[in-house]
Protein backbone atom coordinates (compact mmCIF):
# COMPACT_ATOMS: atom_id res chain seq x y z
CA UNK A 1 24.86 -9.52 362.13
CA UNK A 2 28.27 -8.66 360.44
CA UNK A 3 28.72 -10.24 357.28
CA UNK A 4 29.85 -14.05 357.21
CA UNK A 5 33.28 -13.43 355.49
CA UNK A 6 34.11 -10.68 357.75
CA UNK A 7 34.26 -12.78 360.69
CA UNK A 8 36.16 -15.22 359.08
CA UNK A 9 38.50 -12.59 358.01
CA UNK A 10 38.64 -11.34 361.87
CA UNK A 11 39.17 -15.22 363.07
CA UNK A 12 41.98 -15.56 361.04
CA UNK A 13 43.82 -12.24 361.84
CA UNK A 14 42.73 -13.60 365.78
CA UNK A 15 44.25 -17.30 365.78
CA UNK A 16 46.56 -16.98 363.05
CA UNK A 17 47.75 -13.89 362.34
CA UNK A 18 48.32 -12.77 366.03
CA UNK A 19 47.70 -15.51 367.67
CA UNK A 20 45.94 -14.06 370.24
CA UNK A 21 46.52 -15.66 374.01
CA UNK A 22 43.54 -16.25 376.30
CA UNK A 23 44.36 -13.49 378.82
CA UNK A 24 46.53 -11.10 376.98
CA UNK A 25 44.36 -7.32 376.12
CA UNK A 26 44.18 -7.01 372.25
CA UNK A 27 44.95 -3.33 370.92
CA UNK A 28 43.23 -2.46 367.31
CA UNK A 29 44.13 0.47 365.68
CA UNK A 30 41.08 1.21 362.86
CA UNK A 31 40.37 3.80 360.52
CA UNK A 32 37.10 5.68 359.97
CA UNK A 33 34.89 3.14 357.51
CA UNK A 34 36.68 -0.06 359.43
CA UNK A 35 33.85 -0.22 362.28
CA UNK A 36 32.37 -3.21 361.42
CA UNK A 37 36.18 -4.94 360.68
CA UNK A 38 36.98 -3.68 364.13
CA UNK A 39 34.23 -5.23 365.91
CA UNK A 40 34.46 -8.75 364.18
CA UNK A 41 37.83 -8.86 365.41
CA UNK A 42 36.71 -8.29 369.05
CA UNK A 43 33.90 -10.76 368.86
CA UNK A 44 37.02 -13.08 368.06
CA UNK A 45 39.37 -12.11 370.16
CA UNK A 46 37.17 -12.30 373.06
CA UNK A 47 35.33 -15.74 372.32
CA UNK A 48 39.62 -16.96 372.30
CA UNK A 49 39.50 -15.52 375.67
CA UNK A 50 41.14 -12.09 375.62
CA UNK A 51 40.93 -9.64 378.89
CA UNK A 52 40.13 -6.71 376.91
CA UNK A 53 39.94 -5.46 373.03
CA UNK A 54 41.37 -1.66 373.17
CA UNK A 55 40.34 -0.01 369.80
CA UNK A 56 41.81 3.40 368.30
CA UNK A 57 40.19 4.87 365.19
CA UNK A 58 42.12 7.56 362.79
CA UNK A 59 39.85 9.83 360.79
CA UNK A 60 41.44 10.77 357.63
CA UNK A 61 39.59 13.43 357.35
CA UNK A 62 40.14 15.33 360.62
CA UNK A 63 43.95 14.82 359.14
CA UNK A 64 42.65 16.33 355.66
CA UNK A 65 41.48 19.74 357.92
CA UNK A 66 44.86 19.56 359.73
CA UNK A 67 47.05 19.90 356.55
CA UNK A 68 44.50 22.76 355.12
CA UNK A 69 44.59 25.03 358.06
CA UNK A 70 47.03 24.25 360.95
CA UNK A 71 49.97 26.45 361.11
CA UNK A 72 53.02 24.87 359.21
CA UNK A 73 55.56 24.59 362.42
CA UNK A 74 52.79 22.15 364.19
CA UNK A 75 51.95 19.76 361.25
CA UNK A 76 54.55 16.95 362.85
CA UNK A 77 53.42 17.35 365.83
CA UNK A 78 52.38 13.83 367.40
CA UNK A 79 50.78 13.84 370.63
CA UNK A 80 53.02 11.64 373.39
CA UNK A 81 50.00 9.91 374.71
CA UNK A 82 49.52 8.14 371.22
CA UNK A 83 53.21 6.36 371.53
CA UNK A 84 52.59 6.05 375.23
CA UNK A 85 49.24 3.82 374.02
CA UNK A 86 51.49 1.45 372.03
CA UNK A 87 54.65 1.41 374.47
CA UNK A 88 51.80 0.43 377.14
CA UNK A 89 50.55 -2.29 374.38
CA UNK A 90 54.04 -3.63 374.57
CA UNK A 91 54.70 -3.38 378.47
CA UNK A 92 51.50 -5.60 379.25
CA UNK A 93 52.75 -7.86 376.39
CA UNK A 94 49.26 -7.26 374.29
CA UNK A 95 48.29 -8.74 370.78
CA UNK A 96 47.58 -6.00 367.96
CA UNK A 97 45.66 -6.03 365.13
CA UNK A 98 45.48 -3.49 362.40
CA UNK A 99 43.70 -3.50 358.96
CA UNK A 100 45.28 -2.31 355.33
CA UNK A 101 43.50 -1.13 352.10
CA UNK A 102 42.38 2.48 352.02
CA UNK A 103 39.23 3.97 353.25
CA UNK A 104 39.65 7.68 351.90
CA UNK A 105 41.68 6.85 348.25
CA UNK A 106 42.57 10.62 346.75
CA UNK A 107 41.30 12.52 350.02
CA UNK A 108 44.94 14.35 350.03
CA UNK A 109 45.08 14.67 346.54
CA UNK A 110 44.02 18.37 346.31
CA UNK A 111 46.10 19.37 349.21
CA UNK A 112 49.54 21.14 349.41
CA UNK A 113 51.88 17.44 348.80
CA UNK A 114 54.63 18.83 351.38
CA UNK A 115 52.40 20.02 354.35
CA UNK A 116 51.09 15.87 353.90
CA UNK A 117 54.30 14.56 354.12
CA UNK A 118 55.23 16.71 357.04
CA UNK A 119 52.65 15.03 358.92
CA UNK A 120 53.34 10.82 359.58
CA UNK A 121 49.74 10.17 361.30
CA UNK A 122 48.65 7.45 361.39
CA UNK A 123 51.95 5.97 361.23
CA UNK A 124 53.66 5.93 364.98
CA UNK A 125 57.27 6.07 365.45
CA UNK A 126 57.13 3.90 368.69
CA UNK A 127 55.91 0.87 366.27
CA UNK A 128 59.50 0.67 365.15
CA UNK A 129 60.40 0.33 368.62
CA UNK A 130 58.28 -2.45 369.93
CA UNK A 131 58.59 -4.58 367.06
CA UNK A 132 62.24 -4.84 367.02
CA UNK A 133 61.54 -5.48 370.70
CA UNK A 134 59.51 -7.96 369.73
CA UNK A 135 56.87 -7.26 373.24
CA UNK A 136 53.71 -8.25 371.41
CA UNK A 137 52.17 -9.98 369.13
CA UNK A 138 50.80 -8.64 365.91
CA UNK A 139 49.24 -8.86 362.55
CA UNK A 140 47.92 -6.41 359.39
CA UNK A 141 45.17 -7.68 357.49
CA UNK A 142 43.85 -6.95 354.17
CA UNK A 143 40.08 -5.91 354.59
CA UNK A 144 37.50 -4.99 352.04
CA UNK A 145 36.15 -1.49 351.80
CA UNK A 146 33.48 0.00 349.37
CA UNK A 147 35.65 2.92 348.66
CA UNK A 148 39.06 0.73 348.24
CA UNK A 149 36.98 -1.50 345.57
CA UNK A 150 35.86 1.41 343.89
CA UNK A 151 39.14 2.24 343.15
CA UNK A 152 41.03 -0.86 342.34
CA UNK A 153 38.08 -1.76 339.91
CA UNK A 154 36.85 2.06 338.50
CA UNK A 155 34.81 0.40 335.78
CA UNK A 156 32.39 -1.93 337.79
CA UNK A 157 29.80 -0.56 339.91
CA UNK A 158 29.94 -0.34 343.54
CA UNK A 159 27.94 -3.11 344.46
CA UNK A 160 30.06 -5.71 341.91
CA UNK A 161 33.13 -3.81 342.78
CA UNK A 162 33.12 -4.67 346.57
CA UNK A 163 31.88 -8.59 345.49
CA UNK A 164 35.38 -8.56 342.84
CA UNK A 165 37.47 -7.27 345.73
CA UNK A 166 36.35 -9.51 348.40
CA UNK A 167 36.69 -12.44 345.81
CA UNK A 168 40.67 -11.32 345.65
CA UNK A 169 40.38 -10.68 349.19
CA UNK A 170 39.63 -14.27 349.66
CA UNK A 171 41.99 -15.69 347.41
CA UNK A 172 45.11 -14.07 348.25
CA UNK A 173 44.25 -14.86 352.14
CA UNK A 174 43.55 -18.20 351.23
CA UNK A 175 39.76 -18.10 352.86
CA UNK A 176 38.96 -19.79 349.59
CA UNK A 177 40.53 -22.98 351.05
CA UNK A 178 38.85 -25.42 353.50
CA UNK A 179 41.74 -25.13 356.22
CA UNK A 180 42.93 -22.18 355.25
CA UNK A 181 45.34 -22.00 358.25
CA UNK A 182 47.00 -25.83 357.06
CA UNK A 183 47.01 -23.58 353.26
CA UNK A 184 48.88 -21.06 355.21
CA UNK A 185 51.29 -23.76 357.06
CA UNK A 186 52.28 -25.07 354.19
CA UNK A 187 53.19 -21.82 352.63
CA UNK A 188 55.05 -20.72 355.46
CA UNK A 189 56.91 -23.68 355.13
CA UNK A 190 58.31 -22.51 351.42
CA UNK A 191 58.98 -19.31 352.50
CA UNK A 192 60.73 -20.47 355.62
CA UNK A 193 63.24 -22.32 353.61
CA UNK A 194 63.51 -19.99 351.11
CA UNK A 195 64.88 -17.46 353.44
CA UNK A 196 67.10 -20.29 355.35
CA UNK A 197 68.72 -20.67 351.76
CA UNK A 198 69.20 -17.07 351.64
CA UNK A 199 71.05 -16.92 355.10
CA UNK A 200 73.42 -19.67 354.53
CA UNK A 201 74.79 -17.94 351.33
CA UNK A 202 75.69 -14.93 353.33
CA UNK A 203 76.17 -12.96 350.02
CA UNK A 204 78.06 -9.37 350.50
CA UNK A 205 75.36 -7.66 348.31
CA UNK A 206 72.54 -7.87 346.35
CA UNK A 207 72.24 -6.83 342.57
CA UNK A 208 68.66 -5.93 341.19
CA UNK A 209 69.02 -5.12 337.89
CA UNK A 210 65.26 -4.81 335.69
CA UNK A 211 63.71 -2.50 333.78
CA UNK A 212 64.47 1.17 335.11
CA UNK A 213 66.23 -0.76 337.40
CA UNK A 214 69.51 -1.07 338.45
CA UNK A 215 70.80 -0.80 342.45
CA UNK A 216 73.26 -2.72 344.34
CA UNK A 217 72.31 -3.13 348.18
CA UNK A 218 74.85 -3.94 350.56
CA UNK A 219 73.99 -6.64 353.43
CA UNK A 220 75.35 -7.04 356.69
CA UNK A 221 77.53 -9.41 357.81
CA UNK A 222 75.85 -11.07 360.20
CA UNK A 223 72.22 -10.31 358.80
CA UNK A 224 69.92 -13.34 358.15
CA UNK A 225 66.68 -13.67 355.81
CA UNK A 226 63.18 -13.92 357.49
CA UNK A 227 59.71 -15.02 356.50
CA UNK A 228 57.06 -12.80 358.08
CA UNK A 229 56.57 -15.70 360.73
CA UNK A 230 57.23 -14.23 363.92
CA UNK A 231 57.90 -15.19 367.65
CA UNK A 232 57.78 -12.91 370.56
CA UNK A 233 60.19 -12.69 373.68
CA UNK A 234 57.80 -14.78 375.22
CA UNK A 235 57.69 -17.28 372.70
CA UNK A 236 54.42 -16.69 370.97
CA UNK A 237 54.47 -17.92 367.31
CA UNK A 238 52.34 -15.21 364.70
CA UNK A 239 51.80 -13.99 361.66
CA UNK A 240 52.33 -10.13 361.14
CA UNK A 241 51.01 -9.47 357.71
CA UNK A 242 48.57 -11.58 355.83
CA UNK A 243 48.88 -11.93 353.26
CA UNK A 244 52.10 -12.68 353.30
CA UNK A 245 54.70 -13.90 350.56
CA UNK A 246 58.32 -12.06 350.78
CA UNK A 247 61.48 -13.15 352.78
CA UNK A 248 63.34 -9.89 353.77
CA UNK A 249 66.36 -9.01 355.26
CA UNK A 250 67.78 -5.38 357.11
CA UNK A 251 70.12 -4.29 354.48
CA UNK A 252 73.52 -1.98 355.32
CA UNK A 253 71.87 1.78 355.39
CA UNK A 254 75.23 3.19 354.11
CA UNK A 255 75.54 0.84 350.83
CA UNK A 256 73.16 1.55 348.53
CA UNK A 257 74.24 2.77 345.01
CA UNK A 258 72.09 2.98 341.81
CA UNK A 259 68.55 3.71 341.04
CA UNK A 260 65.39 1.92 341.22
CA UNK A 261 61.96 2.66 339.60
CA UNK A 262 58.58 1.19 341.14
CA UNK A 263 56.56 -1.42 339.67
CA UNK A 264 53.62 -0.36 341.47
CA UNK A 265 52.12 2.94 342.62
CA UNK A 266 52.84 3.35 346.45
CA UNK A 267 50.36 4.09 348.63
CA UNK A 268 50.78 5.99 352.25
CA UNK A 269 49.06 5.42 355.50
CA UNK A 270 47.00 8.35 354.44
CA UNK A 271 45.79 7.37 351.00
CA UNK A 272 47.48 9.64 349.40
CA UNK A 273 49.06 7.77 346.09
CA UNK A 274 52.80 8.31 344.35
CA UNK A 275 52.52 7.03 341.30
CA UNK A 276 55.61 6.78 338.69
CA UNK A 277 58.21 6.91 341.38
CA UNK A 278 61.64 6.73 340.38
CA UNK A 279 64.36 6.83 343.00
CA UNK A 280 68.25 7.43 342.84
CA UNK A 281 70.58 6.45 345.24
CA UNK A 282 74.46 7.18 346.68
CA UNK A 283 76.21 6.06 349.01
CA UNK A 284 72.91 4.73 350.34
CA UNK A 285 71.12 7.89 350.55
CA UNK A 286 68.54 8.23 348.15
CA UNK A 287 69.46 11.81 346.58
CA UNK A 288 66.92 12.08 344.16
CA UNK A 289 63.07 11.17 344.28
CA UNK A 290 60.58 11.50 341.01
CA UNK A 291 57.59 11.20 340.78
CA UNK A 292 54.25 11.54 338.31
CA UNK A 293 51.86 12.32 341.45
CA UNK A 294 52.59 12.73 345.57
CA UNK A 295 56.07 13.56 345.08
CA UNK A 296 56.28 16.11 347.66
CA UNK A 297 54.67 13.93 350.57
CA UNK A 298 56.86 11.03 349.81
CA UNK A 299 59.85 13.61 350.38
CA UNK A 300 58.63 15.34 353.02
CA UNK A 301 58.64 11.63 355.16
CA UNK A 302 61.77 11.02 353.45
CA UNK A 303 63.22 14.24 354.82
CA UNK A 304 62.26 13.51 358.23
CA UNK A 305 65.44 12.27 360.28
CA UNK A 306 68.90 11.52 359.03
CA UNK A 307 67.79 7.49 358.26
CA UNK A 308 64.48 8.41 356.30
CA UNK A 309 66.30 8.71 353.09
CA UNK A 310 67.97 5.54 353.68
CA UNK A 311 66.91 1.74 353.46
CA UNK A 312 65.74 -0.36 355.68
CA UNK A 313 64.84 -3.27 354.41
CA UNK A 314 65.04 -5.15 351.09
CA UNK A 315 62.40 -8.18 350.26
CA UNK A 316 62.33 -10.87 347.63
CA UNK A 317 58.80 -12.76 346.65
CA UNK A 318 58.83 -14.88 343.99
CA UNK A 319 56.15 -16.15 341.43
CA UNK A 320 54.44 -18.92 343.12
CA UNK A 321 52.66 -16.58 345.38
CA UNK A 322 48.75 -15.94 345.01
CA UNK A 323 48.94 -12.40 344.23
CA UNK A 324 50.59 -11.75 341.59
CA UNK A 325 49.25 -13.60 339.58
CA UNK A 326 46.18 -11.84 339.25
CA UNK A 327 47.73 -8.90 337.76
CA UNK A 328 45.62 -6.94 340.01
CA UNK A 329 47.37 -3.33 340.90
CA UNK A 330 45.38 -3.43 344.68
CA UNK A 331 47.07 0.44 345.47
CA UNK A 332 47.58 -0.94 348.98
CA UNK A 333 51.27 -1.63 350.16
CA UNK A 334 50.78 -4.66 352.59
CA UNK A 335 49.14 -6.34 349.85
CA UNK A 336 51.07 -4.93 346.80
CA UNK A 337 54.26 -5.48 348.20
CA UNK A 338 53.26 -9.48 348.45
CA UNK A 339 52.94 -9.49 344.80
CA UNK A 340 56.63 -8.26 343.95
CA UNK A 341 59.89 -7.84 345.48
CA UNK A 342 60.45 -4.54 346.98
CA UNK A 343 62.72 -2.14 349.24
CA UNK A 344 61.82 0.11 352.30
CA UNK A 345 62.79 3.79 353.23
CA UNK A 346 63.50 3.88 356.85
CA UNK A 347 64.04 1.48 360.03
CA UNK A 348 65.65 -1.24 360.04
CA UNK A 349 64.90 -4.88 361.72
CA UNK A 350 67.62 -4.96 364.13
CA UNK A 351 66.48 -8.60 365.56
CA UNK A 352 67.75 -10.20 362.11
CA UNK A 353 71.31 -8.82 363.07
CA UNK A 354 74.24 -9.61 365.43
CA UNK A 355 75.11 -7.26 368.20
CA UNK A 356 78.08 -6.19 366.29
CA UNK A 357 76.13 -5.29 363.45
CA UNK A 358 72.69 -3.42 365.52
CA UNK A 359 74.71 -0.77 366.26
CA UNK A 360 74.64 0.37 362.47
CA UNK A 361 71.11 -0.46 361.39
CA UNK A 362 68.52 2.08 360.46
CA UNK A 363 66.64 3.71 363.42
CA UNK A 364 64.50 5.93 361.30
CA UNK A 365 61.27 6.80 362.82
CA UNK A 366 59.51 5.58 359.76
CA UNK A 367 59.10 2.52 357.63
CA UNK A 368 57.66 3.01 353.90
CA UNK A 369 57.58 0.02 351.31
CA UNK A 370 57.48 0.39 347.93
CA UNK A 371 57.67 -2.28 344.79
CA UNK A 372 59.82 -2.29 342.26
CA UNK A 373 60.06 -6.02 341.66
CA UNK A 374 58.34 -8.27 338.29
CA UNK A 375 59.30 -11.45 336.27
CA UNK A 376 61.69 -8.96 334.43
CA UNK A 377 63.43 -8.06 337.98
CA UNK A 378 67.18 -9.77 337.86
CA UNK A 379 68.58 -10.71 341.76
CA UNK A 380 71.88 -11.81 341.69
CA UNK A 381 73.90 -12.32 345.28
CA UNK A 382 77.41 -11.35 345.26
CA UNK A 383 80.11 -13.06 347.45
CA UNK A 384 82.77 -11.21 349.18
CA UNK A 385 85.13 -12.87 346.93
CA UNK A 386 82.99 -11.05 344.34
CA UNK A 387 81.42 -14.16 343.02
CA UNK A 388 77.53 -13.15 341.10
CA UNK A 389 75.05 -15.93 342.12
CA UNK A 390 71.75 -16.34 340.40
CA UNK A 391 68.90 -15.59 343.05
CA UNK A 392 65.62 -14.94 340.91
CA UNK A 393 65.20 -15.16 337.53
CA UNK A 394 61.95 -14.89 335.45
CA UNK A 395 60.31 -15.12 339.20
CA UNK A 396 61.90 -18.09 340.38
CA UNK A 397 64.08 -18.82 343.04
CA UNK A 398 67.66 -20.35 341.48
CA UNK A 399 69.45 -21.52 344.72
């Protein structure tokens, strides 16, 4: 029997998170040590009545023998049939379901940093594509792993490791309440207005000035602020990432000036950890990239295709959310990036824009988060009469 809070976990990334439809096939995409998550979520998905639960494993590993020995020319190689999967996913409008926290932490770390970076996997490029088509209906779920607890809590042993991580687990999820989908209604409904706020200011720019901080984003015209509350074409209401507590926006790829340095260490699909990053930016490229550890991989993705260098999105969280409070450094984005404001490398979200405006946003074929927000982190809006509005201070929202 799989454990108790694992299947409550799964239920909640079935009927909240993606919503899954009675009828609609159900595509999970795993990782090596995520059996038993993947399985929960198909008991779940098929007692809410789903036609068929498609999963695809990665094996870090089998990656970790790639970068050693394949020749250097064939290391972003991708093969077509793996987009073909998720355009397929999106043609039969399917639900997906996908889990975060790392099952290999430091596997790359002895490996050549560049010959990483040169290879994406498990990251697809056709995910950019059918979530700004918005064909299916998703969600990313925190889920406990023996070797992820082992590293967020080094001094505990295993055993009381896992129990500590599944306790945070719980909490930030809000599995810890007794409804916890009416816990996650009502948050929704703060973060909801928090980015309608946002979109009726329609400020110019943003200005996030903090410690080792100090960038200027420019915004679209016609861009508007979203919670990660979701609807597909078809009208189905879900939850992409849980936890959740940001409202983003798709900022202008070209207007980005100043440099930012990350609150957090930034963890890629692959484990492999950049600590100490410190980025620079002009004219919206970012031109330089430092780093303590993983510096190479981080600009090998960033080297990619002409928008890889560029941002893609820029997200505000505040300090009434359940994560960061625990001043808990979880080394796994979807998580991390819920307990501080932070920017993405990359695509763009090209529903939160007019058609005038699509035309110019950020078609990267990758998508990499990293945090560089606190208490200390300054957001001030500017007008395009040049006006500086207060938009966080000390954590909290001012308009």
């Amino acid at each position: 029997m799989p454990d108790a809070r694992l299947s409550r976990l799964a239920d909640l990334a079935v009927n909240l998170g993606a919503n899954v439809q009675p009828g609609q096939i159900v595509g999970v995409t795993a990782q090596i040590g995520e059996e038993e998550a993947a399985r929960a979520v198909a008991e779940s998905a098929y007692r809410r009545g789903a036609k068929f639960v498609d999963v695809w494993f990665f094996d870090p590993w089998i990656k970790a023998a790639r970068i050693r020995h394949a020749p250097d020319d064939t290391l972003d190689f991708v093969p077509e049939w793996y987009g073909q999967r998720l355009l397929a996913l999106g043609d039969e409008r399917s639900a997906r379901i996908s889990f975060s926290g790392p099952t290999a932490p430091g596997l790359m770390d002895d490996l050549d940093q560049a010959r990483v970076g040169r290879d994406q996997l498990p990251f697809l490029k056709e995910v950019n594509r059918i979530v700004n088509a918005r064909t299916t209906n998703w969600n990313g779920i925190a889920c406990p792993k023996r070797a992820w607890a082992k590293l967020v809590f080094p001094d505990l042993d295993e055993d009381a490791a896992y129990e500590r991580l599944w306790e945070r687990i719980e909490h930030v999820l809000r599995l810890d309440e007794a409804d916890p989908i009416a816990a996650w209604e009502a948050r929704m409904e703060v973060l909801n207005g928090s980015a309608d706020r946002l979109t009726e200011r329609r400020f110019d720019s943003l200005h996030l000035e903090g410690p080792g901080t100090d960038v200027t984003i420019g915004l679209f015209p016609s861009g508007i602020w979203w919670a990660a509350d979701f609807e597909t074409v078809d009208g189905i209401r879900h939850l992409p990432n849980l936890p959740t507590e940001e409202v983003f926006t798709t900022p202008d790829p070209a207007r980005t000036e100043g440099h930012v340095t990350a609150t957090r260490p930034l963890v890629l699909r692959d484990g492999t950890i950049i600590r100490d990053l410190a980025v620079r930016f002009e004219a919206g490229r970012a031109v330089q990239i430092d780093a303590t550890t993983g510096v190479d991989a981080l600009r090998g993705l960033c080297a990619m295709d002409e928008g890889a260098s560029r941002l893609g999105e820029v997200a505000l969280v505040d300090r009434e959310g359940r994560i960061g409070p625990l001043d808990t450094v979880f080394y796994d984005t979807l998580v991390d990036e819920n307990a501080a404001s932070h920017i993405a490398f990359g695509s763009g979200f090209a529903f939160l824009l007019d058609d005038d405006d699509k035309a110019r946003v950020n078609t990267s074929g990758t998508h990499i988060d990293f945090m560089i927000g606190s208490n200390e982190l300054d957001v001030t809006g500017i007008t395009r009469d040049g006006e500086r509005v207060p938009v966080l201070r000390d954590g909290s929202w001012q308009i």
